[in-house]
Protein backbone atom coordinates (compact mmCIF):
# COMPACT_ATOMS: atom_id res chain seq x y z
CA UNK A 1 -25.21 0.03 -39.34
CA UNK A 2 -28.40 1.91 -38.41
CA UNK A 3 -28.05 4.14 -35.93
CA UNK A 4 -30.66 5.93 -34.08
CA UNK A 5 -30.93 9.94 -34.12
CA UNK A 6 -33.93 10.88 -33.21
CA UNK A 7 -32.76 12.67 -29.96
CA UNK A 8 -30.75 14.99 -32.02
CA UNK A 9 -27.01 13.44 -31.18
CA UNK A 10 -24.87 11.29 -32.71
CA UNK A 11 -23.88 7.89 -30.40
CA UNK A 12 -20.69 7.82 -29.04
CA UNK A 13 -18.34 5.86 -30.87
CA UNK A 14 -15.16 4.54 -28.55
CA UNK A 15 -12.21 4.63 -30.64
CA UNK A 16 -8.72 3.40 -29.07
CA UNK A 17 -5.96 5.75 -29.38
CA UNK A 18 -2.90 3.84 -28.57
CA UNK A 19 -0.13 6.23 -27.22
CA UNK A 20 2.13 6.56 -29.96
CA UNK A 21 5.70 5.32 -28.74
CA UNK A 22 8.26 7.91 -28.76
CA UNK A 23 11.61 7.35 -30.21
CA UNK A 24 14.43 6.92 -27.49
CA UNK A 25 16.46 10.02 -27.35
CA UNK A 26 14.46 12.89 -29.25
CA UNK A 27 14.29 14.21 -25.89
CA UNK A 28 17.90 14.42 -24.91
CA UNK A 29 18.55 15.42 -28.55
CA UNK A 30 16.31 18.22 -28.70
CA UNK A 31 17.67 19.33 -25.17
CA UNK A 32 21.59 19.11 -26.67
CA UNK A 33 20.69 21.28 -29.61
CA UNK A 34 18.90 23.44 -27.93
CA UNK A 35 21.47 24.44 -25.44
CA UNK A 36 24.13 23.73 -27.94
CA UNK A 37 22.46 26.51 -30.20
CA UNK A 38 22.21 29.00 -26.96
CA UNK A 39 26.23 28.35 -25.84
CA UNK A 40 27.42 29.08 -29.94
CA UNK A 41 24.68 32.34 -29.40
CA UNK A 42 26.31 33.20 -26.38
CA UNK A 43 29.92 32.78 -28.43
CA UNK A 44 28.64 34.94 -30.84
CA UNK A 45 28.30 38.03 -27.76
CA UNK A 46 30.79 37.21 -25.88
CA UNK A 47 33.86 36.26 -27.40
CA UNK A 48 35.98 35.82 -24.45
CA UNK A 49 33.51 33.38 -23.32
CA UNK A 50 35.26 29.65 -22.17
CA UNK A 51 33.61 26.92 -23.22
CA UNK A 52 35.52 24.46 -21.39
CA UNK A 53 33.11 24.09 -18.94
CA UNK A 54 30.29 23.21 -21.73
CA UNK A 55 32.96 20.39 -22.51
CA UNK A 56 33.22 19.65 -18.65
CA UNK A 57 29.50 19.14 -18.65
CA UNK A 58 29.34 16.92 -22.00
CA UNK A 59 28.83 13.48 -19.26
CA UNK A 60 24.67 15.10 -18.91
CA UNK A 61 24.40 14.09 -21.84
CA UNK A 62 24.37 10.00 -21.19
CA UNK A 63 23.15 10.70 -17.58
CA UNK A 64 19.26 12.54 -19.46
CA UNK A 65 19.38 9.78 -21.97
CA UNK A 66 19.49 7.38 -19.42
CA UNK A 67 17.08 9.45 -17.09
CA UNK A 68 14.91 9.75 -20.54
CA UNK A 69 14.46 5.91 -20.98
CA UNK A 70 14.20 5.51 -17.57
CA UNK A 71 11.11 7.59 -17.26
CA UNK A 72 9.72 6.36 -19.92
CA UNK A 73 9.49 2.91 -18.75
CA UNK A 74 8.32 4.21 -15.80
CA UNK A 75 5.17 5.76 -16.97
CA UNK A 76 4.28 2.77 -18.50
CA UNK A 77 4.88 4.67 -21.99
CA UNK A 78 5.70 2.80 -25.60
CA UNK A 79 9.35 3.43 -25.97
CA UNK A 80 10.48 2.67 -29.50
CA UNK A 81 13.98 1.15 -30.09
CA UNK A 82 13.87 1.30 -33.58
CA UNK A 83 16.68 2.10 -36.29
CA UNK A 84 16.76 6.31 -36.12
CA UNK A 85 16.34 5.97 -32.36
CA UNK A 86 19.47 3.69 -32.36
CA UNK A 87 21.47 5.84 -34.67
CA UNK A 88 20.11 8.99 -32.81
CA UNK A 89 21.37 7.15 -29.24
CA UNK A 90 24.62 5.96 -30.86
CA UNK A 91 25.56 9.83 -31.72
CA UNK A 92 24.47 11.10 -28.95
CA UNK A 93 26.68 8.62 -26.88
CA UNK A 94 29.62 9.12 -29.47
CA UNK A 95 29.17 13.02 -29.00
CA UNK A 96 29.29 12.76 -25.13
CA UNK A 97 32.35 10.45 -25.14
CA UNK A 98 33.97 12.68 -27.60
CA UNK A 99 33.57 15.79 -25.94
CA UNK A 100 34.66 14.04 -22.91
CA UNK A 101 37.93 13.05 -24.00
CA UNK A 102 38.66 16.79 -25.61
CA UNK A 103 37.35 18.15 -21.79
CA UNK A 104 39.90 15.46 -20.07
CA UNK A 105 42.88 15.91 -22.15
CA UNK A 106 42.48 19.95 -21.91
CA UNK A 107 42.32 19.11 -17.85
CA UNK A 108 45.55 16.74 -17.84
CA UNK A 109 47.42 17.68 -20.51
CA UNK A 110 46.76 20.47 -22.19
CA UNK A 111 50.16 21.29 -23.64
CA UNK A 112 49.36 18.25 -26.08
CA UNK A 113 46.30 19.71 -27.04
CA UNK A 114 46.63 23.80 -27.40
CA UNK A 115 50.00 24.82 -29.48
CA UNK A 116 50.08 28.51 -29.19
């Protein structure tokens, strides 16, 4: 390959950078820990604090994974659906229903739930 450089600059060389496909859910992950880490802060403060409404709340996290992929596909974007993005979506959807059932059984029956 002989290039010419007698003007002084080196020829442009066009390299493809394909867009690197994200993993489905890192988002909504990093959004649940992060908030997660802020409401056990807050806990930390403010022990009188109630949390039920965190628990209340726990159905956001399905409706940004699904707003996640959504926009992804969107945008034209790589998504990648491979084995840590499935296990990643799997506990994040476990989590959600998990938290949901604790946040429904302290609404309808919470005498089964808190002894005191």
């Amino acid at each position: 390959m002989n290039a010419d450089f007698s003007a002084g600059t080196a020829p442009l060389q066009e390299r493809s950078h394909p867009e690197k496909p994200r993993r489905v859910g890192t988002f909504t992950l990093g959004v649940v820990l992060v908030l997660s880490g802020i409401a056990m802060l807050l806990c930390m403060f403010f022990p009188t604090l109630d949390l039920t409404v965190l628990l209340k709340l726990s159905p956001l996290i399905l409706v940004s994974l699904g707003a996640e992929t959504l926009l992804a596909a969107r945008r034209g974007s790589a998504i990648r659906y491979d084995w840590v993005g499935m296990i990643l979506c799997f506990l994040l959807v476990s989590c959600a229903l998990v938290l949901f059932v604790i946040a429904w059984c302290l609404l309808y029956c919470p005498e089964a739930v808190i002894h005191l």
